[in-house]
C-alpha atoms as a PDB file:
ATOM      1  CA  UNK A   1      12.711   2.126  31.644  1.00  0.00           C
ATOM      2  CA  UNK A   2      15.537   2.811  29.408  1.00  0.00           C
ATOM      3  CA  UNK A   3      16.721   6.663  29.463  1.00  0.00           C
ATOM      4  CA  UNK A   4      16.967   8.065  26.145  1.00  0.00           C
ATOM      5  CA  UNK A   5      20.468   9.588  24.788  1.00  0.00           C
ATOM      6  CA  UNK A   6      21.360  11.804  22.282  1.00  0.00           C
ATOM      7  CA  UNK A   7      21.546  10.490  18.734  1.00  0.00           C
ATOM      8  CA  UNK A   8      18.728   7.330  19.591  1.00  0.00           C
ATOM      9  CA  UNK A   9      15.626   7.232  17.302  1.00  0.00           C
ATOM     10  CA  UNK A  10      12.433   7.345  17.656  1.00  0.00           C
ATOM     11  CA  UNK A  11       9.243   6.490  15.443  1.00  0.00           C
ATOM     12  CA  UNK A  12       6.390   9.304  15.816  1.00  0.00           C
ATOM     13  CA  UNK A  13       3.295  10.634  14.441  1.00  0.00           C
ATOM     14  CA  UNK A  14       1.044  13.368  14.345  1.00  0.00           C
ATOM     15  CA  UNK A  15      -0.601  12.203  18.151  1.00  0.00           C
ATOM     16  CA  UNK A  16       3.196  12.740  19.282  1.00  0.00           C
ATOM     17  CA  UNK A  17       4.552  15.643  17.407  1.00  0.00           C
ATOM     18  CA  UNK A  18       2.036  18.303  16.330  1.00  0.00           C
ATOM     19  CA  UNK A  19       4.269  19.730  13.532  1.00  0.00           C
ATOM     20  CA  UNK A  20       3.767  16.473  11.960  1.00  0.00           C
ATOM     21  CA  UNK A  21       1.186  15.108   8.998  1.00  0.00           C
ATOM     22  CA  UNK A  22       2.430  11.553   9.203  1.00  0.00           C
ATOM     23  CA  UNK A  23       4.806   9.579  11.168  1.00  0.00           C
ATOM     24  CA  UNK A  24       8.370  10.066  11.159  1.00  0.00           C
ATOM     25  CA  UNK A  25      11.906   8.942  12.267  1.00  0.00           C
ATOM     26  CA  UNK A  26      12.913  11.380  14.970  1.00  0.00           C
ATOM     27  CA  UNK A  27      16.464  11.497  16.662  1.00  0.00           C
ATOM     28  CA  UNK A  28      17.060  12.963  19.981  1.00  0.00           C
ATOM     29  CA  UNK A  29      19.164  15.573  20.397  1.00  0.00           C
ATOM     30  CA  UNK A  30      18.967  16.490  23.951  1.00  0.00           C
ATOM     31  CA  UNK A  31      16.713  16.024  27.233  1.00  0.00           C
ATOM     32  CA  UNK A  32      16.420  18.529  29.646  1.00  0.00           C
ATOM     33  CA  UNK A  33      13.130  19.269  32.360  1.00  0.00           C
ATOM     34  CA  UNK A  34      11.085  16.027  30.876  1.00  0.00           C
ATOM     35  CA  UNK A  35      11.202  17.553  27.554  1.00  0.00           C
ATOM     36  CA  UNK A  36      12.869  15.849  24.537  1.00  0.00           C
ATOM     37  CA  UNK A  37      14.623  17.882  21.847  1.00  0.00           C
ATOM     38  CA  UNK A  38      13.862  16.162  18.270  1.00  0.00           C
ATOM     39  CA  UNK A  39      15.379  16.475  14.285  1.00  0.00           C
ATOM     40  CA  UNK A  40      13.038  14.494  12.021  1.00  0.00           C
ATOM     41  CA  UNK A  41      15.649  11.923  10.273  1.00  0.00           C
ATOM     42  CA  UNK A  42      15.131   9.436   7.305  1.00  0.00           C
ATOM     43  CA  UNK A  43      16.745   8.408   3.860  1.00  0.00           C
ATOM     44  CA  UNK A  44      14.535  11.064   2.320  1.00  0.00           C
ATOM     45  CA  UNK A  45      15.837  14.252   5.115  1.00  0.00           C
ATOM     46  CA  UNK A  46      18.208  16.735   4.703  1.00  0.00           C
ATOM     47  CA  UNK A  47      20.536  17.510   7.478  1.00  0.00           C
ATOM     48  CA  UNK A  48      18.934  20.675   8.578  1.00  0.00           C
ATOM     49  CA  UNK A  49      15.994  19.861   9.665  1.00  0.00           C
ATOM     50  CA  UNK A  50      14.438  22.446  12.382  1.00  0.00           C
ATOM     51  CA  UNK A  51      14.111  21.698  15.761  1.00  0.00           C
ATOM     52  CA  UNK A  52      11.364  19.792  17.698  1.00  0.00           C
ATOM     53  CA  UNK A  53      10.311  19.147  21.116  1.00  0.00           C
ATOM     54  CA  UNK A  54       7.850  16.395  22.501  1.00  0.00           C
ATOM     55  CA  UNK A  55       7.663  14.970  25.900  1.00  0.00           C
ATOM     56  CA  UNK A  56      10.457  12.895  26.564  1.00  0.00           C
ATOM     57  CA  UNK A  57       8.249   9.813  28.257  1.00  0.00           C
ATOM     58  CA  UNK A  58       6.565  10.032  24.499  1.00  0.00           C
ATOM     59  CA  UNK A  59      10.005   9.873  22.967  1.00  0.00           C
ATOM     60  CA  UNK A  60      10.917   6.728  25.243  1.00  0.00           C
ATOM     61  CA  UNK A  61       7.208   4.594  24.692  1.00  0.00           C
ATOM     62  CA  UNK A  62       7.920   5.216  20.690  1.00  0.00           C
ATOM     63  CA  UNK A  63      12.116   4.646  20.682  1.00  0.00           C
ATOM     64  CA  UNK A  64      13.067   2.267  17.575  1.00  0.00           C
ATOM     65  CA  UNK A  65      16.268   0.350  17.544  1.00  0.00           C
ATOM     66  CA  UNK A  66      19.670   1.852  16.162  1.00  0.00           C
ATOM     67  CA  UNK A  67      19.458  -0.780  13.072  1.00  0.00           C
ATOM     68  CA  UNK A  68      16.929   0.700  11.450  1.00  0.00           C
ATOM     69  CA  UNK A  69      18.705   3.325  10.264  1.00  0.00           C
ATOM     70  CA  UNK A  70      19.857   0.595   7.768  1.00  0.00           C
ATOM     71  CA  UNK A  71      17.063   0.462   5.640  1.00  0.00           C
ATOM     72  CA  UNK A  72      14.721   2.921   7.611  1.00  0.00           C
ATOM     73  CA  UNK A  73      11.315   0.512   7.305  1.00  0.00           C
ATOM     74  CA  UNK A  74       9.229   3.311   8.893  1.00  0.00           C
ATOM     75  CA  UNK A  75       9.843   5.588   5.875  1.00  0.00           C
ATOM     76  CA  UNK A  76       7.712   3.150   3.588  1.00  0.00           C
ATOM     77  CA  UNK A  77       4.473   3.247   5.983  1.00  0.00           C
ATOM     78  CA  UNK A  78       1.857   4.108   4.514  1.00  0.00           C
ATOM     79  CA  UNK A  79       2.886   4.854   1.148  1.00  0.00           C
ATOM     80  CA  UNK A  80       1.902   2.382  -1.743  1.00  0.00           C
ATOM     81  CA  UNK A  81       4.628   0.191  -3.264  1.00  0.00           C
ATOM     82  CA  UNK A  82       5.438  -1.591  -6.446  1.00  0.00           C
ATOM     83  CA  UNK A  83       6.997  -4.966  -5.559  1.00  0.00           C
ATOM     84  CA  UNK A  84       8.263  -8.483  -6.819  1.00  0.00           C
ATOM     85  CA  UNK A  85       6.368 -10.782  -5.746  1.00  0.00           C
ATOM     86  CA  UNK A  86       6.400 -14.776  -6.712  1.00  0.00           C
ATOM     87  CA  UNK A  87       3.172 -16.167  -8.486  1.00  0.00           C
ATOM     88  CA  UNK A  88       1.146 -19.388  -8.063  1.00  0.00           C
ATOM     89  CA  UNK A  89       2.918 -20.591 -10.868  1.00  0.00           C
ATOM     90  CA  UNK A  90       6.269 -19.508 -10.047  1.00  0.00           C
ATOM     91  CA  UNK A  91       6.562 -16.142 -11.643  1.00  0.00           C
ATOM     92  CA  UNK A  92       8.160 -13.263 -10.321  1.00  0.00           C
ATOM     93  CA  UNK A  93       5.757 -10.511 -10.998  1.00  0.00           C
ATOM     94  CA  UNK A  94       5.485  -6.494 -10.116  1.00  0.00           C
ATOM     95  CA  UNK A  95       2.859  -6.776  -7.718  1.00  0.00           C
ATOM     96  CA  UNK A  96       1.145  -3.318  -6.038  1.00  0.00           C
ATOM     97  CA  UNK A  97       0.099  -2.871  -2.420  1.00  0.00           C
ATOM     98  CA  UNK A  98       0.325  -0.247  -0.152  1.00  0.00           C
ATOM     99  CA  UNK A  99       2.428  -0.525   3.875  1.00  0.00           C
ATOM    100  CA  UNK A 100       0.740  -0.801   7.132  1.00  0.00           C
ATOM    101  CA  UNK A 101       3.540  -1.482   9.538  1.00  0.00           C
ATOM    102  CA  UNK A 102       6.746  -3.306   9.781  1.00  0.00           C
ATOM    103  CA  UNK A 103       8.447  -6.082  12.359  1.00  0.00           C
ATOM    104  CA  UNK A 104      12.217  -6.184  13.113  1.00  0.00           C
ATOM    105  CA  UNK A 105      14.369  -8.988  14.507  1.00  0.00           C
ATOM    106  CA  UNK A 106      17.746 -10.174  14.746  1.00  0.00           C
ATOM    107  CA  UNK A 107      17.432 -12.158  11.410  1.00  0.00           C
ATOM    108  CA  UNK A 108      15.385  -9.914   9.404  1.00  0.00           C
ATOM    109  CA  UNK A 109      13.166  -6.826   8.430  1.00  0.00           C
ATOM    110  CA  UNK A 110       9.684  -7.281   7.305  1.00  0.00           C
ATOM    111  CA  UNK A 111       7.120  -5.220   5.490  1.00  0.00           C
ATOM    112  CA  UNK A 112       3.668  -5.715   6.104  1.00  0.00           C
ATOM    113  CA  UNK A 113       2.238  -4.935   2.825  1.00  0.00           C
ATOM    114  CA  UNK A 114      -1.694  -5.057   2.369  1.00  0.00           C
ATOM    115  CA  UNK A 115      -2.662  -5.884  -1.317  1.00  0.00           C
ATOM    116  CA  UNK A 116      -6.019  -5.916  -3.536  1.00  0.00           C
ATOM    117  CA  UNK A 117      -6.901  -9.406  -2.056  1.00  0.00           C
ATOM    118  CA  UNK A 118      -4.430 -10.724   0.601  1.00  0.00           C
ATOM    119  CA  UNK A 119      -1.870  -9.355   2.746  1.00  0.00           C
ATOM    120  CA  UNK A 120       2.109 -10.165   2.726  1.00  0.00           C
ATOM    121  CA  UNK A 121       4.849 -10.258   4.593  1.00  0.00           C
ATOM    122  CA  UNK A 122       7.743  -9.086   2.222  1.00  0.00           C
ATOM    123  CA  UNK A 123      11.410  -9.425   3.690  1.00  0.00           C
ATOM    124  CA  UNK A 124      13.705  -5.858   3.452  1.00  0.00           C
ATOM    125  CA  UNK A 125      16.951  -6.952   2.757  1.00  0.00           C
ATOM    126  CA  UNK A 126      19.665  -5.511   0.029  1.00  0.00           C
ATOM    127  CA  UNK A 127      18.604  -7.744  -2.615  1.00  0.00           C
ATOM    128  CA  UNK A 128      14.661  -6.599  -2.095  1.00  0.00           C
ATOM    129  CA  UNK A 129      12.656  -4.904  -5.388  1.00  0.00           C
ATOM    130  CA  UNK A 130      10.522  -2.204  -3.535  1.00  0.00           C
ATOM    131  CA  UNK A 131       9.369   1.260  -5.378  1.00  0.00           C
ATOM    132  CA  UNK A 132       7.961   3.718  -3.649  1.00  0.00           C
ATOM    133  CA  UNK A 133       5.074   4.803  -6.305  1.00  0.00           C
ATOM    134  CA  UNK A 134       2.633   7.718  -6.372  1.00  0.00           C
ATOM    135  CA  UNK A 135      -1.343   7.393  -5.782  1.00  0.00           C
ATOM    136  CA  UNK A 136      -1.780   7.575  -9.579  1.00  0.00           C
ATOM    137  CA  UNK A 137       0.404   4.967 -10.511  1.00  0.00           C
ATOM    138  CA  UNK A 138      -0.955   2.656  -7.861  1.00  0.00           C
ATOM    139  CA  UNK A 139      -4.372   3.277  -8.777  1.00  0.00           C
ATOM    140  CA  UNK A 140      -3.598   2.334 -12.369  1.00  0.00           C
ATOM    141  CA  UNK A 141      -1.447  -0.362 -11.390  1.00  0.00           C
ATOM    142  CA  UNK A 142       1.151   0.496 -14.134  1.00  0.00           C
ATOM    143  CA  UNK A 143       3.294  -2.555 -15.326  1.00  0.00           C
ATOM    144  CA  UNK A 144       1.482  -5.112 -12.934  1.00  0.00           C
ATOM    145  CA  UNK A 145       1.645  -8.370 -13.752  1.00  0.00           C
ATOM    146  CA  UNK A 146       4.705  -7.488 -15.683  1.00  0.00           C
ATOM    147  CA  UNK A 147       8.091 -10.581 -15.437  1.00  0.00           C
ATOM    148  CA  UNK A 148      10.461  -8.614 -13.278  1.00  0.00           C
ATOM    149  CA  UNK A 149      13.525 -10.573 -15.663  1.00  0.00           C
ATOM    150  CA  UNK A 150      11.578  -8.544 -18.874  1.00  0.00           C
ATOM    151  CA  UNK A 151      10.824  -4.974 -16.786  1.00  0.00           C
ATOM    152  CA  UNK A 152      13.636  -4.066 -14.473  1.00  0.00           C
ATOM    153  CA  UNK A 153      12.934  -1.201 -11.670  1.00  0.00           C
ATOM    154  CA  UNK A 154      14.409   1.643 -13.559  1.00  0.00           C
ATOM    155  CA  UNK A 155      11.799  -0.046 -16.595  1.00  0.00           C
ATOM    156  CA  UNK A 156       9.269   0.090 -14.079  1.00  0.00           C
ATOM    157  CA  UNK A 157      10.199   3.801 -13.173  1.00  0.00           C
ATOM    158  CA  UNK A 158      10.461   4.559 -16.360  1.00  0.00           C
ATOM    159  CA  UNK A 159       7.049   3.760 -16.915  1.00  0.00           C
ATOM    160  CA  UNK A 160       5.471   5.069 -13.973  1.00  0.00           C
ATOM    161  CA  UNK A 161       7.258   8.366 -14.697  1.00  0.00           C
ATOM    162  CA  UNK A 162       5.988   8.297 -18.297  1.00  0.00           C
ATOM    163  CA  UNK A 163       2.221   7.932 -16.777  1.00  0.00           C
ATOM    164  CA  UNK A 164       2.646  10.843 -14.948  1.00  0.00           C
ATOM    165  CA  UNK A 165       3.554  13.281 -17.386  1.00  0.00           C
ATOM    166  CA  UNK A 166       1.056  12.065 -19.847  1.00  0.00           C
ATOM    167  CA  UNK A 167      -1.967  13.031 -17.318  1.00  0.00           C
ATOM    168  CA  UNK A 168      -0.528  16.236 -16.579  1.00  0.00           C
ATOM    169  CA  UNK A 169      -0.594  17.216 -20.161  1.00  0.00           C
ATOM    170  CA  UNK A 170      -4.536  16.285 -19.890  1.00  0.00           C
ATOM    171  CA  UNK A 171      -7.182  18.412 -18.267  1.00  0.00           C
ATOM    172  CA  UNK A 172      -9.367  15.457 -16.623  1.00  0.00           C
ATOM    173  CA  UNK A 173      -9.488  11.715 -17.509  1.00  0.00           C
ATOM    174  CA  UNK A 174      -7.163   8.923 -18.004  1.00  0.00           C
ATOM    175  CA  UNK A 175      -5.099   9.584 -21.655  1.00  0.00           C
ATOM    176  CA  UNK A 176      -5.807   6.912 -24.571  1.00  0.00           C
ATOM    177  CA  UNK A 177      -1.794   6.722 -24.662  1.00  0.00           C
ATOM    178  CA  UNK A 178      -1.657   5.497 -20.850  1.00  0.00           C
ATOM    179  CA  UNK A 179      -4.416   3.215 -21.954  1.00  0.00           C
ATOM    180  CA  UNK A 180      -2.592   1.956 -24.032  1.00  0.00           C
ATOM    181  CA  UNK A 181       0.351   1.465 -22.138  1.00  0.00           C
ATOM    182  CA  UNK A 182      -1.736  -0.454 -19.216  1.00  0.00           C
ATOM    183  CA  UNK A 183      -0.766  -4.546 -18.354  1.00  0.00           C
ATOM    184  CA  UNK A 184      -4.205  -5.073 -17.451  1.00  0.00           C
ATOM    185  CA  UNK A 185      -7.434  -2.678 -18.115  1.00  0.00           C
ATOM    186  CA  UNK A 186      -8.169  -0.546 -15.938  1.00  0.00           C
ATOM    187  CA  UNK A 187     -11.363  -1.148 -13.606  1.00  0.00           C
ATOM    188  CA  UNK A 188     -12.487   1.856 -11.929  1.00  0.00           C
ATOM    189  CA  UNK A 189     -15.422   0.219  -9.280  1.00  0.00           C
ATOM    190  CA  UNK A 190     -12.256  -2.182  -8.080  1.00  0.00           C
ATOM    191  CA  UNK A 191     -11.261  -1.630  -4.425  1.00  0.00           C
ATOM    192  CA  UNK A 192      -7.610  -0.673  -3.211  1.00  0.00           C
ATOM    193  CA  UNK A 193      -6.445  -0.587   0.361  1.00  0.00           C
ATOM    194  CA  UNK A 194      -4.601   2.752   1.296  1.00  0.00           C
ATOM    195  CA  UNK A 195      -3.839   3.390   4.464  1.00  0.00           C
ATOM    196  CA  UNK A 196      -4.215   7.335   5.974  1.00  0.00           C
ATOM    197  CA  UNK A 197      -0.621   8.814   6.967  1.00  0.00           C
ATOM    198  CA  UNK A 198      -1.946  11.029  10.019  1.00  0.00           C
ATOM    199  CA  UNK A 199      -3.005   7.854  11.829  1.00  0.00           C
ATOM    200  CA  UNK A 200      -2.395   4.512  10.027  1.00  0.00           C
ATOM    201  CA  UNK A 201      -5.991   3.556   9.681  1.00  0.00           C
ATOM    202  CA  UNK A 202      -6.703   0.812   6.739  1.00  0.00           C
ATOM    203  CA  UNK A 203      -9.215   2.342   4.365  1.00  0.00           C
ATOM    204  CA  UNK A 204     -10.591   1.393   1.143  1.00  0.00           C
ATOM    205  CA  UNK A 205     -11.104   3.254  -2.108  1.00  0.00           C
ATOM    206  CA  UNK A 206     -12.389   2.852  -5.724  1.00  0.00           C
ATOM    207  CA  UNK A 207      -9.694   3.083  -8.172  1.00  0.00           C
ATOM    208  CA  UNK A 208     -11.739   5.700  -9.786  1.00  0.00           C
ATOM    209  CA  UNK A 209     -11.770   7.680  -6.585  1.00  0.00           C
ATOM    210  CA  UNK A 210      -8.263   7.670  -6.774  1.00  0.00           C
ATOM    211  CA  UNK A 211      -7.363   8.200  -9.848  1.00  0.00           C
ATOM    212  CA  UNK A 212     -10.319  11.608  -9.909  1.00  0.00           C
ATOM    213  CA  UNK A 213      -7.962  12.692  -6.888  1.00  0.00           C
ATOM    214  CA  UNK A 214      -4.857  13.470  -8.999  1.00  0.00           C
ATOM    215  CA  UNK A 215      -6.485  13.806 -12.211  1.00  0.00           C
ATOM    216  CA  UNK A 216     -10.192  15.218 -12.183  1.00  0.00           C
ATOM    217  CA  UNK A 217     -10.675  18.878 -12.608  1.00  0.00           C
ATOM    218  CA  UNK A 218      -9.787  21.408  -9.430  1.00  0.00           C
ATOM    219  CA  UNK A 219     -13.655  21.453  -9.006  1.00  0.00           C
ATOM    220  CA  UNK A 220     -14.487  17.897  -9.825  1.00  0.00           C
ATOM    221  CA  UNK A 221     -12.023  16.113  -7.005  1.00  0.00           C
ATOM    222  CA  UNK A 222     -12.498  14.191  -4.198  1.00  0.00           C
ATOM    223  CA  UNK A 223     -12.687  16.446  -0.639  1.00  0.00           C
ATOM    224  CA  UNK A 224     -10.548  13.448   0.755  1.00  0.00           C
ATOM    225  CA  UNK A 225      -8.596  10.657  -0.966  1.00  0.00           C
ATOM    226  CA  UNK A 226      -8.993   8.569   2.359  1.00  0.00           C
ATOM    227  CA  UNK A 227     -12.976   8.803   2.289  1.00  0.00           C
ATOM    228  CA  UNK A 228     -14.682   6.885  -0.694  1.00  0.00           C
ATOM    229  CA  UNK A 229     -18.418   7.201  -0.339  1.00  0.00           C
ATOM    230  CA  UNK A 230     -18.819   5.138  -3.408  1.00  0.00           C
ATOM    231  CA  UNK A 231     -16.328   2.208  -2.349  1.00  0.00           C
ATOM    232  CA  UNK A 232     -18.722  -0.190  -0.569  1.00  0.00           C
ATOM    233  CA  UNK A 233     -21.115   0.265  -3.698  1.00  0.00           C
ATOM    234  CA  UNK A 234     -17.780  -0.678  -5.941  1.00  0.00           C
ATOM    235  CA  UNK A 235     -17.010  -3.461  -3.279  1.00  0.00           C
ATOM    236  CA  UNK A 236     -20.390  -4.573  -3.772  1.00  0.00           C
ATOM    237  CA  UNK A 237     -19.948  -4.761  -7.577  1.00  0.00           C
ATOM    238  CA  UNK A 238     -16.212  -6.528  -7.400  1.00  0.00           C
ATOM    239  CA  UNK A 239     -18.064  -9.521  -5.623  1.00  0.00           C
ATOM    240  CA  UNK A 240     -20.935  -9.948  -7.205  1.00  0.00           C
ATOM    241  CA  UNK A 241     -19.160 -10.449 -10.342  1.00  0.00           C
ATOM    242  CA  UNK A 242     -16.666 -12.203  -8.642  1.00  0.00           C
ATOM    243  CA  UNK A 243     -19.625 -14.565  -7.358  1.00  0.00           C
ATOM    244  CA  UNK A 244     -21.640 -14.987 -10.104  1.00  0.00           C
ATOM    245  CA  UNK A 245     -18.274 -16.396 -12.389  1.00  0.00           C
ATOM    246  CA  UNK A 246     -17.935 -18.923  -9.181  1.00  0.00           C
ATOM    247  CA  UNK A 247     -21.711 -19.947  -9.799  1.00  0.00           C
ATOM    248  CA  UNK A 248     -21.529 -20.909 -13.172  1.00  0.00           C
ATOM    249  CA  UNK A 249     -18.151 -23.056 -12.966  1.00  0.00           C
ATOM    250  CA  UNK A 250     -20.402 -24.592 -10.316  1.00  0.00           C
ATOM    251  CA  UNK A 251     -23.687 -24.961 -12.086  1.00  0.00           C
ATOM    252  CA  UNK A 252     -20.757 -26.412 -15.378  1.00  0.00           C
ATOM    253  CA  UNK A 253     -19.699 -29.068 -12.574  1.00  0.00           C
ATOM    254  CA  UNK A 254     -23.245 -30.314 -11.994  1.00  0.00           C
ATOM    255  CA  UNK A 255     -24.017 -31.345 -15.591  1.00  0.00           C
ATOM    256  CA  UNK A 256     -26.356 -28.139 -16.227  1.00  0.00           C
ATOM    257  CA  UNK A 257     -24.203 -26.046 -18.191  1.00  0.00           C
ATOM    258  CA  UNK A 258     -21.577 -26.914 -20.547  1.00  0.00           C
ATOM    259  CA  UNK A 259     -19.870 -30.305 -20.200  1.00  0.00           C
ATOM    260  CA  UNK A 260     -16.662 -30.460 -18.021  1.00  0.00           C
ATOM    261  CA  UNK A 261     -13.580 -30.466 -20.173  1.00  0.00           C
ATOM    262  CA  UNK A 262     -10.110 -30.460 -19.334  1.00  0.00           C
ATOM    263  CA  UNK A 263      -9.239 -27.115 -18.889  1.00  0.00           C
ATOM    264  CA  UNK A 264     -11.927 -26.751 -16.051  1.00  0.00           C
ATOM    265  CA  UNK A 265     -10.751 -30.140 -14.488  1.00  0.00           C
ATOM    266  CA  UNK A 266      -8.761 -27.458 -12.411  1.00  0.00           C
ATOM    267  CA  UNK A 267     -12.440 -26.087 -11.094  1.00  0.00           C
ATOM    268  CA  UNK A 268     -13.218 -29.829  -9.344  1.00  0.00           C
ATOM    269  CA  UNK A 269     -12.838 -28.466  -6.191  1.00  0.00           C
ATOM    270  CA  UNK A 270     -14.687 -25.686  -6.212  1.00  0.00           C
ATOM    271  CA  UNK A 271     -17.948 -25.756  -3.589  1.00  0.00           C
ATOM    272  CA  UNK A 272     -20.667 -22.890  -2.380  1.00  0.00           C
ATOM    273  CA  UNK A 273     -18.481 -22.306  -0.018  1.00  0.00           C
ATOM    274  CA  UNK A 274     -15.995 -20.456  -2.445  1.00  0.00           C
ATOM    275  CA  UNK A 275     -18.662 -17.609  -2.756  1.00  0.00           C
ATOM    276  CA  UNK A 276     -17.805 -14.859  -1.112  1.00  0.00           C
ATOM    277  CA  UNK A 277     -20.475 -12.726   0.250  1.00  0.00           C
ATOM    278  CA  UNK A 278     -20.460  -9.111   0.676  1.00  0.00           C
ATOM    279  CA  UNK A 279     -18.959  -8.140   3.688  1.00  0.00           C
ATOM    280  CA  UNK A 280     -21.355  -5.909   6.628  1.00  0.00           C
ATOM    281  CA  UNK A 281     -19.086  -3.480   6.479  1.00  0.00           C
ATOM    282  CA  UNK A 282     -16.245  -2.206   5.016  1.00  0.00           C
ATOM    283  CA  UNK A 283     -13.924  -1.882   7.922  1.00  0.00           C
ATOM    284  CA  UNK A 284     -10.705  -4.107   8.035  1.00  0.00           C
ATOM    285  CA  UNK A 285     -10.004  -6.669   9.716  1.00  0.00           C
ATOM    286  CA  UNK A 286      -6.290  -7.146   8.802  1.00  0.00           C
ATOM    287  CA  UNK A 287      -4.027  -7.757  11.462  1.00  0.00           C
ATOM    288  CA  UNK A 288      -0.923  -5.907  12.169  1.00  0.00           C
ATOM    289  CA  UNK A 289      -1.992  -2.668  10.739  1.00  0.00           C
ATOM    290  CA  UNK A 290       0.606  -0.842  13.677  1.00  0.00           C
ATOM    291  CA  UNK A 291       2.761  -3.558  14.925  1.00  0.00           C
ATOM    292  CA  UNK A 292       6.185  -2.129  15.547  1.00  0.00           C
ATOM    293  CA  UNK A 293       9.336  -3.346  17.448  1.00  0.00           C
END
């Protein structure tokens, strides 16, 4: 095993480092008597950050690589991002999601970023469009959908900025002028991953849920943002809908609906098979939701 010197990093969490509510670059600043001597380091730290201590075998089984200190992936765990992302038909689009872990190699850093419906792998390099954004803003998914060549990231900002002072100049509810503002409507019973800083578990939560959070009266909010009693009943919703709309292109196809025309030519393959059923549970089964290197 590797012994730890002064000035290598480390990637730790609350399980680690009681002083913590989420995990954190640390950097080691001495060893002495098994017991490691930590400053909590990032992009987002100041220089003066107070003194921690954790035992040093800890500090070893979590150590990170030098390079990261680059473009620190750690820091964006957990939080939900606004992204570019390339469409099916070759659009590059803001796209929202929120981090579960990150890979490293010699070649390249990776985000694992879990979205609405699918997960991605989204390179880190110089040249990458990533915003950190705020639960409120990813709940309403301001400026998704949005051509990243007509809304650049300061646009984006801009916008998500714009939200935010708008709802804190309202008591409770979502104001007609962010309404208004909105790429796509907003559906409240749609489910959105977040993940829960103290221990990176996947969870998922009604839009609604999250949006009450930051906006609902003191009285009226949620006990926990990460705990969504009414998500499986929303998830339940989502795909009914979602199955139903697949059942009638299908009943279309089979000659007892509508006749076929040429704008649902693109439907041909559609089977029973594309109808999702509700899930047994609500618990993830993405992969990756801690990888590290």
């Amino acid at each position: 095993m590797t012994v730890p010197v002064p000035g290598d990093l480390a990637f730790v969490g609350p399980a680690h480092l009681k002083e913590l509510s989420d995990f954190q670059y640390v950097e080691l600043i001495a060893v002495e008597n098994g017991i490691a001597t930590v400053k909590v380091v990032g992009p987002d730290e100041d220089d003066d950050e107070k003194q921690l201590s954790l035992p040093v075998d800890n500090f070893t089984h979590r150590a990170v690589a030098s390079s990261e200190r680059d473009q620190w992936p750690g820091s964006y765990i957990a939080h939900p991002v606004a992204f570019a992302w390339t469409s099916a038909d070759g659009v590059d689009e803001w796209t929202y999601g929120v981090v579960s872990g990150y890979t490293v190699s010699e070649l390249m850093t990776t985000l694992h970023v879990v979205c609405q419906d699918r997960s991605i792998r989204l390179p880190l390099t110089s040249t990458t469009s990533v915003i950190k954004v705020d639960v409120l803003n990813y709940a309403l998914q301001t400026g998704v959908r949005g051509n990243t060549a007509a809304v650049s990231p300061p646009e984006l900002l801009e916008q998500q900025n714009k939200v935010i002072t708008l709802c804190q100049r309202r008591r409770a509810g979502i104001p007609k002028a962010v309404k208004t503002m909105m790429s796509v409507p907003f559906a409240g019973d749609d489910i959105v991953p977040l993940i829960r800083p103290s221990n990176l578990q996947l969870v998922r939560v009604r839009r609604q849920h999250a949006v009450d959070d930051e906006t609902a009266a003191r009285t009226k909010r949620p006990s926990d943002l990460y705990a969504d009693p009414g998500a499986e009943s929303g998830a339940l919703a989502t795909q009914a809908t979602h199955n139903e709309g697949l059942r009638r292109r299908l009943t279309n196809r089979s000659g007892r609906g509508r006749p076929l025309t040429s704008d649902s030519e693109s439907d041909n393959n559609l089977s029973d098979q594309d109808i999702v059923m509700p899930p047994d549970s609500l618990e993830s089964e993405d992969e990756d939701i801690r990888e590290f290197q």
